[in-house]
N, C-alpha and C. Protein backbone atom coordinates (compact mmCIF):
# COMPACT_ATOMS: atom_id res chain seq x y z
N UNK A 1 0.82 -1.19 0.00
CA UNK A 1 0.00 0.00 0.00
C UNK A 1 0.87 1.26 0.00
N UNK A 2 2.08 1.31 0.95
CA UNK A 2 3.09 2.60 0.70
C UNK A 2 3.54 2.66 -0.35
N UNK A 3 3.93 1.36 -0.95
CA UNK A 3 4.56 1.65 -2.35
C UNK A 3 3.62 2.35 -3.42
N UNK A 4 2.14 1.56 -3.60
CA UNK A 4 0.96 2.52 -4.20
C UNK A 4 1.46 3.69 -4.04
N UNK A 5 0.78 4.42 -3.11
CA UNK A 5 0.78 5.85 -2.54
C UNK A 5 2.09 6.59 -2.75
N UNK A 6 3.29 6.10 -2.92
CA UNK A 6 4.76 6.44 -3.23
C UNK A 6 4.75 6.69 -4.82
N UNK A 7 4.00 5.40 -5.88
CA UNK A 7 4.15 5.40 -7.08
C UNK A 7 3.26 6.69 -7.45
N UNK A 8 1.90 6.72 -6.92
CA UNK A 8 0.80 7.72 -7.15
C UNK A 8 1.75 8.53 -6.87
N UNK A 9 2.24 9.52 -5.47
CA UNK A 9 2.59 11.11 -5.36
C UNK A 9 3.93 11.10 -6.21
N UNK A 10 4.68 9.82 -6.85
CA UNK A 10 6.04 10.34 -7.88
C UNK A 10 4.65 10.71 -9.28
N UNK A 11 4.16 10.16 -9.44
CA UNK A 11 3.27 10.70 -10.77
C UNK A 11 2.79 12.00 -11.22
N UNK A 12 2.19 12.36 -10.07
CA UNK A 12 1.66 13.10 -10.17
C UNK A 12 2.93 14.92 -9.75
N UNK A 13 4.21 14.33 -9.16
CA UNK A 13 5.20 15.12 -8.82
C UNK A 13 5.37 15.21 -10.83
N UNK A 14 5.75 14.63 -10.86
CA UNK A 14 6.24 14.51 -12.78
C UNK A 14 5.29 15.46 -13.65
N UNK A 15 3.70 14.92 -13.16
CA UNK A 15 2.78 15.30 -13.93
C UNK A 15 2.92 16.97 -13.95
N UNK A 16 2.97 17.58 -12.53
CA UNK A 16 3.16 18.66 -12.62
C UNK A 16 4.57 19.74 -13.26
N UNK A 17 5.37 18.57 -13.20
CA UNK A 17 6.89 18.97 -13.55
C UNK A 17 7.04 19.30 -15.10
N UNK A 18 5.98 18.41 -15.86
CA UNK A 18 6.00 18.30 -16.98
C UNK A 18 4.53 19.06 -17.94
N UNK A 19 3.86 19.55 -16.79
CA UNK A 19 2.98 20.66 -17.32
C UNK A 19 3.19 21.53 -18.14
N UNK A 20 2.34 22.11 -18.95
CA UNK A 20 2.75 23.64 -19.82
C UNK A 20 2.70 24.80 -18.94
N UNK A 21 3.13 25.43 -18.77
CA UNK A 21 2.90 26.52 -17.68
C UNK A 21 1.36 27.02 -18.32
N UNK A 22 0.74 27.56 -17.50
CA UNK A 22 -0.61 28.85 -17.24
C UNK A 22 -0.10 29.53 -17.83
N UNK A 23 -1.22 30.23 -18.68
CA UNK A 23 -1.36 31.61 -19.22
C UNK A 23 -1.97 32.82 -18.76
N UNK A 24 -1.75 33.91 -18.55
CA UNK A 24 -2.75 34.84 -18.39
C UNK A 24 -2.66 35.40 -19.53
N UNK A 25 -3.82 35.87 -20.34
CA UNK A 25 -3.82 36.55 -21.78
C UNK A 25 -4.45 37.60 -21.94
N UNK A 26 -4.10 38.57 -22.67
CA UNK A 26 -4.85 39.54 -23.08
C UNK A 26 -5.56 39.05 -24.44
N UNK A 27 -6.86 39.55 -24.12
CA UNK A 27 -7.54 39.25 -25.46
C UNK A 27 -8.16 40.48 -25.92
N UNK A 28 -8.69 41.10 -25.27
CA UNK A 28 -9.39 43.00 -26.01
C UNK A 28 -9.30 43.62 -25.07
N UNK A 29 -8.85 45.00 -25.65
CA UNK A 29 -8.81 46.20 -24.79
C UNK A 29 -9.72 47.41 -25.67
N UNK A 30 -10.62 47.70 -24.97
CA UNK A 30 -11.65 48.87 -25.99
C UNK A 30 -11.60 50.18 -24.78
N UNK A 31 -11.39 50.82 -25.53
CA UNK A 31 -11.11 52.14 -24.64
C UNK A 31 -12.33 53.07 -25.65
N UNK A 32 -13.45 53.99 -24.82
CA UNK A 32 -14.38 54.43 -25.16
C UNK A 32 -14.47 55.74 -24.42
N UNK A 33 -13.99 56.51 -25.42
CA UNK A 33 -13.62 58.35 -25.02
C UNK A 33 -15.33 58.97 -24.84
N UNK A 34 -15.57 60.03 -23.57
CA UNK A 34 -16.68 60.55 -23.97
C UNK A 34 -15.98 62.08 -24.49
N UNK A 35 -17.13 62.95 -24.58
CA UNK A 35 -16.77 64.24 -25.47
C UNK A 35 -15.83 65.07 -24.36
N UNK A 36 -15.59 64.78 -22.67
CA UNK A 36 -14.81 65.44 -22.09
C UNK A 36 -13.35 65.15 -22.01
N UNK A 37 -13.05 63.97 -22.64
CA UNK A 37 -11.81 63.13 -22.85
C UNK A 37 -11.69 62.39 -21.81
N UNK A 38 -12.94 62.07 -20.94
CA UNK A 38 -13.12 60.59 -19.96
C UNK A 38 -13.07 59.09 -20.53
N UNK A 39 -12.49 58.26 -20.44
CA UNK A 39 -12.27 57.29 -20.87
C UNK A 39 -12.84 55.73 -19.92
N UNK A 40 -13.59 55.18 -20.61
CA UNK A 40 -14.31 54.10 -20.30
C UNK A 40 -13.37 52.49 -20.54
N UNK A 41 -12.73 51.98 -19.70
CA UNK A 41 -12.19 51.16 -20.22
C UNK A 41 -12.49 49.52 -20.15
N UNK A 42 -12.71 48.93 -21.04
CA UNK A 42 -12.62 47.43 -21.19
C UNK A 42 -11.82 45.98 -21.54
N UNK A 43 -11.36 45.79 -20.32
CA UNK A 43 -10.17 44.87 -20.98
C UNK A 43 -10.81 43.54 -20.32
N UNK A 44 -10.59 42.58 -21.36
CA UNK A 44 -10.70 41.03 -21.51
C UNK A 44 -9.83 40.16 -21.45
N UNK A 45 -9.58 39.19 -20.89
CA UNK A 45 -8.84 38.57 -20.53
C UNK A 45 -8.57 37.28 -20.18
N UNK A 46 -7.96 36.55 -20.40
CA UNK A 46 -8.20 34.87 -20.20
C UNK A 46 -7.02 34.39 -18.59
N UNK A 47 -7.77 33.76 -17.56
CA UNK A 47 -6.86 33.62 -16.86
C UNK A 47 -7.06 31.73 -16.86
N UNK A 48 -5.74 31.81 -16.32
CA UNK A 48 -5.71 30.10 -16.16
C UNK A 48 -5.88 29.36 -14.96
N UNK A 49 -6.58 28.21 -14.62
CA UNK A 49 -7.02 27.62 -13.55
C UNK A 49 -6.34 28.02 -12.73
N UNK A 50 -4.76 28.40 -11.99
CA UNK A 50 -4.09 28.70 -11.66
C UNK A 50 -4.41 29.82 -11.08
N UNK A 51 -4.30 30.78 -12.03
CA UNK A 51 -4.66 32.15 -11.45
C UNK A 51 -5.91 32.47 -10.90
N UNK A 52 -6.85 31.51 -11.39
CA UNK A 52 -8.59 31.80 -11.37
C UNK A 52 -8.22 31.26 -9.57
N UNK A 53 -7.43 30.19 -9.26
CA UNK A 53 -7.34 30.16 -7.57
C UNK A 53 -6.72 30.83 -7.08
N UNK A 54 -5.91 31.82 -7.45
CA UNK A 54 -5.65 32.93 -6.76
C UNK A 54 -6.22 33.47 -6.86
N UNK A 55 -7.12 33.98 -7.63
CA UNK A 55 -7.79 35.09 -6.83
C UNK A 55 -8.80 35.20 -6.43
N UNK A 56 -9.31 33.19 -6.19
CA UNK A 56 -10.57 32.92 -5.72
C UNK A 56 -10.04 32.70 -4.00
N UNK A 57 -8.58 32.58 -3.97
CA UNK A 57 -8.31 32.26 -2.48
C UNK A 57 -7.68 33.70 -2.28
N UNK A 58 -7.49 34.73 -2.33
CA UNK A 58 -7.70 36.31 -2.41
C UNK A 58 -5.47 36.47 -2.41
N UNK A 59 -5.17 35.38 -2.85
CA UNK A 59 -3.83 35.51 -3.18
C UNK A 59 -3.19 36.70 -4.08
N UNK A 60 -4.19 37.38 -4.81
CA UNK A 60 -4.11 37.58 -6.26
C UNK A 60 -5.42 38.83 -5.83
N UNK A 61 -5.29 40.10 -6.28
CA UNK A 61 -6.47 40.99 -6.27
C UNK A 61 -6.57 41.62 -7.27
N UNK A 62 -7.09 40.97 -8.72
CA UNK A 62 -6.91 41.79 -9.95
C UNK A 62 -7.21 43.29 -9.52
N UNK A 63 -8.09 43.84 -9.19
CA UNK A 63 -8.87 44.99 -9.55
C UNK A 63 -7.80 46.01 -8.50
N UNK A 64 -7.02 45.84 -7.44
CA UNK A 64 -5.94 46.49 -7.05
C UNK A 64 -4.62 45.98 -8.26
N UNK A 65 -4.32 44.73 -8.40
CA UNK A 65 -3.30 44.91 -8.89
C UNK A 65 -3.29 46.20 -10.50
N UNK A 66 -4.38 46.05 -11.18
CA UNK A 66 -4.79 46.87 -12.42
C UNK A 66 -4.77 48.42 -11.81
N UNK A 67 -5.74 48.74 -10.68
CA UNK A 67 -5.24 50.22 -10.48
C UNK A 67 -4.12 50.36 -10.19
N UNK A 68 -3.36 49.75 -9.92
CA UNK A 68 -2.06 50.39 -9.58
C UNK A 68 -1.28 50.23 -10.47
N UNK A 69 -0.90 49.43 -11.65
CA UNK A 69 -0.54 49.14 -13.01
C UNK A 69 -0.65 50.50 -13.95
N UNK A 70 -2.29 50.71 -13.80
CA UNK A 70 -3.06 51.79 -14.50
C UNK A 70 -2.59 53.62 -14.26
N UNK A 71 -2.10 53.69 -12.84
CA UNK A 71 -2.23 54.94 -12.10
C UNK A 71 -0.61 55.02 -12.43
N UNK A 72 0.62 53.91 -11.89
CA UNK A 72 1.86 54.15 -12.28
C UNK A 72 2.13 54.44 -13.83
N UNK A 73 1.35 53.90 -14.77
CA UNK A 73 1.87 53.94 -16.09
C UNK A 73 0.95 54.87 -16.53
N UNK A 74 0.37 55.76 -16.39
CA UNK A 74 -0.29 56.93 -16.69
C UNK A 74 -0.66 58.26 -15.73
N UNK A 75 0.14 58.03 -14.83
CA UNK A 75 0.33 58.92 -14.09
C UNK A 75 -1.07 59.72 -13.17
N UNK A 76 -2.13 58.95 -13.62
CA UNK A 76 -3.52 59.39 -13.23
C UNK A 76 -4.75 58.49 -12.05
N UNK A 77 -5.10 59.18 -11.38
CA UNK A 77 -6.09 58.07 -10.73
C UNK A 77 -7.09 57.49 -11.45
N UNK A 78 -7.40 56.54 -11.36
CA UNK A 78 -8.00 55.70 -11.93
C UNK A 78 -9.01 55.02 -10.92
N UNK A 79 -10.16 54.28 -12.03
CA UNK A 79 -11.52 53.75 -10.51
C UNK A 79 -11.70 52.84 -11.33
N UNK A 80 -11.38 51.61 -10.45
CA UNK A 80 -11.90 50.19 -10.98
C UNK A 80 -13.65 49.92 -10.68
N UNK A 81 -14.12 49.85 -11.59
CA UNK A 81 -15.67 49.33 -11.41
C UNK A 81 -15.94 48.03 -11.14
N UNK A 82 -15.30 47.00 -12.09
CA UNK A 82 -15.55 45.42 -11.93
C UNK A 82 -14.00 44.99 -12.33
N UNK A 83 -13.36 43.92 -11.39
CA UNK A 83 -12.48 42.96 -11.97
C UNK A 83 -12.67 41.61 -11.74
N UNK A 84 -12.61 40.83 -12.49
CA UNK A 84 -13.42 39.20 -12.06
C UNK A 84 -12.28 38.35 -12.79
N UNK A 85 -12.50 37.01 -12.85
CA UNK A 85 -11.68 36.19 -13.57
C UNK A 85 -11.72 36.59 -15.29
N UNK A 86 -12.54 37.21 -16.25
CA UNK A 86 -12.38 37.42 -17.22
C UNK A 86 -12.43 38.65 -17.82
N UNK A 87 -12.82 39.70 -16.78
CA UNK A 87 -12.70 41.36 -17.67
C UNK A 87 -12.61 42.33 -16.69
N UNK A 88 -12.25 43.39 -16.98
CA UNK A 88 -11.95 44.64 -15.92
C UNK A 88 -12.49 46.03 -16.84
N UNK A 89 -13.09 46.42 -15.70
CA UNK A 89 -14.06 47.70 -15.97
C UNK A 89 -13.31 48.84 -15.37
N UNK A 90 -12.53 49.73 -16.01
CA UNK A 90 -12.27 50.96 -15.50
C UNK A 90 -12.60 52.04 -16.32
N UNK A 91 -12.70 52.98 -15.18
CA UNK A 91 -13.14 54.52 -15.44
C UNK A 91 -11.71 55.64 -15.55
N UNK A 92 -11.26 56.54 -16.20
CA UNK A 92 -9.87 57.00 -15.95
C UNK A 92 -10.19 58.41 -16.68
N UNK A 93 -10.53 59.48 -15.87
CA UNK A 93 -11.16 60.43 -16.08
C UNK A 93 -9.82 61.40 -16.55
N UNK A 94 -9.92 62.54 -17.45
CA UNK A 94 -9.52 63.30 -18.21
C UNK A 94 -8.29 62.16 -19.23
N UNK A 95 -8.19 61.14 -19.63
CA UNK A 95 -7.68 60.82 -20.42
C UNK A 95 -7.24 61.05 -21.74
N UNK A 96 -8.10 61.76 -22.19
CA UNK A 96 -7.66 62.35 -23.41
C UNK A 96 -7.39 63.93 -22.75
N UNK A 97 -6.60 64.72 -23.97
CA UNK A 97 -6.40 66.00 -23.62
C UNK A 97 -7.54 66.54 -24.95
N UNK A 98 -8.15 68.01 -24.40
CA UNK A 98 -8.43 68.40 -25.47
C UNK A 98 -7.94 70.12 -25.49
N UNK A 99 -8.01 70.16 -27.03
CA UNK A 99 -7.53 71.47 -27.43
C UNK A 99 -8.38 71.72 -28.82
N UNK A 100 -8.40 73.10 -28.50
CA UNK A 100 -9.68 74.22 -29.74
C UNK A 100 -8.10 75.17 -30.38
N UNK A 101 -8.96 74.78 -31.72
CA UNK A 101 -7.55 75.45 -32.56
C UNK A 101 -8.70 76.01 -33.81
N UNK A 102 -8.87 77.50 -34.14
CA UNK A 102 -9.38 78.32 -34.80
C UNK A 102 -10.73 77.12 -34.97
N UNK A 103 -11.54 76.62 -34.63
CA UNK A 103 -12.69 76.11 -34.33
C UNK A 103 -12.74 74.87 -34.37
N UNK A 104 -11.68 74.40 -34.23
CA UNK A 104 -11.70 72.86 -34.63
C UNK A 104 -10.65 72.28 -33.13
N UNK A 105 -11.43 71.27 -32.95
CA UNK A 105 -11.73 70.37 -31.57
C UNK A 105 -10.81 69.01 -31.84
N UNK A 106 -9.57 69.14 -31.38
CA UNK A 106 -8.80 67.96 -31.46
C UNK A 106 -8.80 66.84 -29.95
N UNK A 107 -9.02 65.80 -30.22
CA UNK A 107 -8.91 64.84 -28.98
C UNK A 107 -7.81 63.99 -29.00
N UNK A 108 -6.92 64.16 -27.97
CA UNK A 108 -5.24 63.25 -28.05
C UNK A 108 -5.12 62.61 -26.81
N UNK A 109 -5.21 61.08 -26.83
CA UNK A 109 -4.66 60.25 -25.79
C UNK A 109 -3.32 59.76 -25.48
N UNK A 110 -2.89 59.85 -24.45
CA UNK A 110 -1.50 59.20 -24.29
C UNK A 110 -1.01 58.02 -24.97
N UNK A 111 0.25 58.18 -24.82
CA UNK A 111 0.84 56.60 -25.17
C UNK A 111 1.08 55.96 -24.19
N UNK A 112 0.37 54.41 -24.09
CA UNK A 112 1.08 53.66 -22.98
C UNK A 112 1.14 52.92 -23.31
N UNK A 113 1.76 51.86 -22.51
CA UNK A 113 2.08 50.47 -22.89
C UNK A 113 2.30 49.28 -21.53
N UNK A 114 2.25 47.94 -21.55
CA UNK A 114 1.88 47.36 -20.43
C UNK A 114 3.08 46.32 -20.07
N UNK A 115 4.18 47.07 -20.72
CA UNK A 115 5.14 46.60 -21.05
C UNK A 115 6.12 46.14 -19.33
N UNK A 116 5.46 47.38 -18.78
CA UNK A 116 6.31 47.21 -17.32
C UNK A 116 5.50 46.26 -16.19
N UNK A 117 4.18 46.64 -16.71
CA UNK A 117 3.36 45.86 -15.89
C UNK A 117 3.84 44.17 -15.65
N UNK A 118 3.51 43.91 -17.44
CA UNK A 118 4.23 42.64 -17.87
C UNK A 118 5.27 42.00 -17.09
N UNK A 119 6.23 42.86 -17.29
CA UNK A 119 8.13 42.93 -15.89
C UNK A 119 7.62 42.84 -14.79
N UNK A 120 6.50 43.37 -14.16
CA UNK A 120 6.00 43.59 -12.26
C UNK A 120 5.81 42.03 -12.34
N UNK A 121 4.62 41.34 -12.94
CA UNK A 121 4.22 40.17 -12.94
C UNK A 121 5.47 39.27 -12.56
N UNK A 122 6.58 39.61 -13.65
CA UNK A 122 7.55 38.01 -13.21
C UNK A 122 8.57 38.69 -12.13
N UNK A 123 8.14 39.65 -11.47
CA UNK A 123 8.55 39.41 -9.56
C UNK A 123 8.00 38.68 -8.96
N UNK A 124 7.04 38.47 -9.03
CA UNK A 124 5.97 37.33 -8.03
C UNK A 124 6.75 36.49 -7.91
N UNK A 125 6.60 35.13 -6.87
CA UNK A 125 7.50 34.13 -6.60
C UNK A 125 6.59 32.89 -7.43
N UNK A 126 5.19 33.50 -8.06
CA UNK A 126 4.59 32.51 -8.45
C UNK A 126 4.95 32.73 -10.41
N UNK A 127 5.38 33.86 -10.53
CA UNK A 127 5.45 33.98 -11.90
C UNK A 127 6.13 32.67 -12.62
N UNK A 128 6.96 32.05 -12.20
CA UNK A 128 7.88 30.92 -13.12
C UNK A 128 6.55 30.09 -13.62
N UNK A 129 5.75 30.10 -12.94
CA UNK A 129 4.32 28.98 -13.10
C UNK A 129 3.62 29.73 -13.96
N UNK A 130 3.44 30.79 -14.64
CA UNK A 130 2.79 31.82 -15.45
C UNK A 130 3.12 32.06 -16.81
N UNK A 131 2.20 31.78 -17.80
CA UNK A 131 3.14 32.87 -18.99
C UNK A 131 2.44 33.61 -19.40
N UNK A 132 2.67 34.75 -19.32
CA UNK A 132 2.10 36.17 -19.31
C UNK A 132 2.33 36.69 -20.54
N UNK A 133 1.08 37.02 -21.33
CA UNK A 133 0.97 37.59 -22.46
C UNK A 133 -0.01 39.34 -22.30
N UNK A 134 0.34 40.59 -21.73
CA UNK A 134 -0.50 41.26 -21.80
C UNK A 134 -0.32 42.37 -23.66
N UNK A 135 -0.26 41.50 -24.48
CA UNK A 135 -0.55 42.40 -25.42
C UNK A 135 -1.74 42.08 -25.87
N UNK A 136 -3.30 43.01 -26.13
CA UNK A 136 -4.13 42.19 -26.40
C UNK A 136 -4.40 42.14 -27.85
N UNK A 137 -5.24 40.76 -28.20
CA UNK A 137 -5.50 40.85 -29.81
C UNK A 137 -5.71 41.65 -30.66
N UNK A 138 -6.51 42.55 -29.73
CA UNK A 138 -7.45 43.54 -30.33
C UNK A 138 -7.10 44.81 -29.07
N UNK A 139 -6.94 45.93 -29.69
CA UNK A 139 -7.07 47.59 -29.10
C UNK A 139 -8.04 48.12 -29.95
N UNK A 140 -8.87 48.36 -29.27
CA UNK A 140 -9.78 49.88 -30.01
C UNK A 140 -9.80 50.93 -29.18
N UNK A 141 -9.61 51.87 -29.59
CA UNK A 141 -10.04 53.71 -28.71
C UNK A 141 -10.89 54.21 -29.91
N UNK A 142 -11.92 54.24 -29.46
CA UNK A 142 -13.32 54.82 -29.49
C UNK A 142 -13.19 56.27 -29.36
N UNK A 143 -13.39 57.46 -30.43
CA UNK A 143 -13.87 58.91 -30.35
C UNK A 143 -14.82 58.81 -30.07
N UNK A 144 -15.08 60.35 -29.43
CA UNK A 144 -16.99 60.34 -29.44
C UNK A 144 -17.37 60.73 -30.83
N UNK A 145 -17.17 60.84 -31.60
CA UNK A 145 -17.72 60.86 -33.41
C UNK A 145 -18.02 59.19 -33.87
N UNK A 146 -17.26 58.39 -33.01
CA UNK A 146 -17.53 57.20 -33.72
C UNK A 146 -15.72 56.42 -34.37
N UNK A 147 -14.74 57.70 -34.68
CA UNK A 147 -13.81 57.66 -35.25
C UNK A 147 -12.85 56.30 -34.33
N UNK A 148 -12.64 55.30 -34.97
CA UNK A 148 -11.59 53.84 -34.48
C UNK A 148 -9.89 54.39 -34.67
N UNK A 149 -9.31 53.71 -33.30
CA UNK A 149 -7.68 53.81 -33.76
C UNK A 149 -7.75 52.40 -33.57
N UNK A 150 -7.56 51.16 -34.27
CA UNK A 150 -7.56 50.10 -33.91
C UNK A 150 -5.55 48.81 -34.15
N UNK A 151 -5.80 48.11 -32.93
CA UNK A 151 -4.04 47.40 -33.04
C UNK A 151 -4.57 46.53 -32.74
N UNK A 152 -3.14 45.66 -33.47
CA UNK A 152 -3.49 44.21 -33.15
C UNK A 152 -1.80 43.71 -32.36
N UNK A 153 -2.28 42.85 -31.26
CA UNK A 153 -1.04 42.15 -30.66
C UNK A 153 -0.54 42.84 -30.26
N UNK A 154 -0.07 44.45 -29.72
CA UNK A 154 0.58 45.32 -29.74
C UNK A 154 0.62 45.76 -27.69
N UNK A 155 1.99 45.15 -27.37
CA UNK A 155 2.13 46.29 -25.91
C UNK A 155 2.06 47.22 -25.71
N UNK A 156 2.76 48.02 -26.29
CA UNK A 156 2.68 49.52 -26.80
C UNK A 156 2.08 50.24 -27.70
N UNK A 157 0.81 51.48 -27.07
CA UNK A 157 0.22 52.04 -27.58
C UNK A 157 1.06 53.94 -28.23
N UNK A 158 0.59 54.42 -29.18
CA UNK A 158 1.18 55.52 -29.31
C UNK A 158 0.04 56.04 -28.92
N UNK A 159 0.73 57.66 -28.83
CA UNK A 159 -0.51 58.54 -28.64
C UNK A 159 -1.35 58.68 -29.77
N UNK A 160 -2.56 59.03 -29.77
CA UNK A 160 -3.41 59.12 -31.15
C UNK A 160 -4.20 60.41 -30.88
N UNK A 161 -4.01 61.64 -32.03
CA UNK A 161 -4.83 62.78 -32.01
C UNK A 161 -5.80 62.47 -33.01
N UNK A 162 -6.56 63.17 -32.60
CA UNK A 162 -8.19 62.98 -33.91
C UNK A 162 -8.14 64.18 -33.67
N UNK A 163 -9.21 65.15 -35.21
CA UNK A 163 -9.96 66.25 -35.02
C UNK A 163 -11.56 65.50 -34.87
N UNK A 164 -11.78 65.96 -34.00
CA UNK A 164 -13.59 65.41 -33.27
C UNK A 164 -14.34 66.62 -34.61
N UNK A 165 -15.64 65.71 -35.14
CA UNK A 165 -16.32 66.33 -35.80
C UNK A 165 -17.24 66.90 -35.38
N UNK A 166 -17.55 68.06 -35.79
CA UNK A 166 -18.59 68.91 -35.51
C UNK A 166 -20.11 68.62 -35.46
C-alpha cells in the first residue's frame, strides 16, 4: 500500500513537472472616449485555472493589482468598477487632452504600454508557473464621433490625435 501511494505522489510530482505553464492573456482592450476626454475602459482577458485560484483564495487581487498598473503607467487616478476572472471595468477620467484650434476640436490620448506591468508580474514568486501575455489581440479607442484607432497584438500604444467632428 506505501509503495501505491509512493508510485501515485512520484506521478503526479512529474505530472506537474511536466505541465505547460498557465497563461494569463490579453484578449481586447476597448477604450471608449466621452466628449470630455473621460475614458471608459474594457479589458478582456483569459486567466488560467491557476490564477482563477488565486484570486478565488484572495492571493491575487486583480482589480488592485490593475489600479495600480493603471495609475503608475499613466500617471492618473483611476476607478476600478468590476475585476473578475475574465474582464476589468475601469473609469480614468480626463484621459484624453483636449484642445480648440481656430474652431476645430482635437482629442489626443496618451501613449502607454503594459510593457512594465508585464516585468512587475515576473517578480511574483509565483510567476515561473505563469506565462504572461498582456498584449491584447485587439485595441480599439473609441472617439466620441464614432472615429476607431484600432491594433493588433501590440504592448505599446502611441498617442493618437483625432480632429472630433462637428
Amino acid at each position: 500500500m506505501k509503495g501505491t501511494c509512493l508510485l501515485i505522489g512520484c506521478i503526479c510530482v512529474l505530472a506537474l513537472a511536466v505541465m505547460p505553464a498557465q497563461a494569463l492573456t490579453a484578449k481586447a482592450l476597448t477604450i471608449n472616449l466621452d466628449q470630455n476626454g473621460n475614458a471608459q475602459v474594457d479589458f478582456q482577458y483569459d486567466l488560467s485555472f491557476t490564477e482563477q485560484i488565486a484570486v478565488f483564495t484572495n492571493v491575487a487581487n486583480p482589480s488592485a493589482e490593475l489600479k495600480n498598473a493603471l495609475e503608475n503607467n499613466l500617471n492618473r487616478q483611476v476607478t476600478v468598477i468590476k475585476a473578475d476572472s475574465s474582464s476589468a471595468e475601469v473609469i480614468i477620467p480626463s484621459f484624453a487632452a483636449i484642445s480648440q484650434s481656430n474652431g476645430t476640436e482635437t482629442m489626443t490620448t496618451p501613449g502607454f504600454s503594459f510593457a512594465n506591468a508585464q516585468n512587475d508580474i515576473r517578480q511574483y514568486w509565483w510567476s515561473s508557473l505563469v506565462s504572461v501575455d498582456l498584449s491584447p489581440k485587439v485595441t480599439t479607442i473609441t472617439f466620441p464621433d464614432g472615429y476607431q484607432a484600432v491594433y493588433d497584438n501590440q504592448i505599446s500604444f502611441p498617442s493618437v490625435s483625432h480632429q472630433i467632428a462637428a
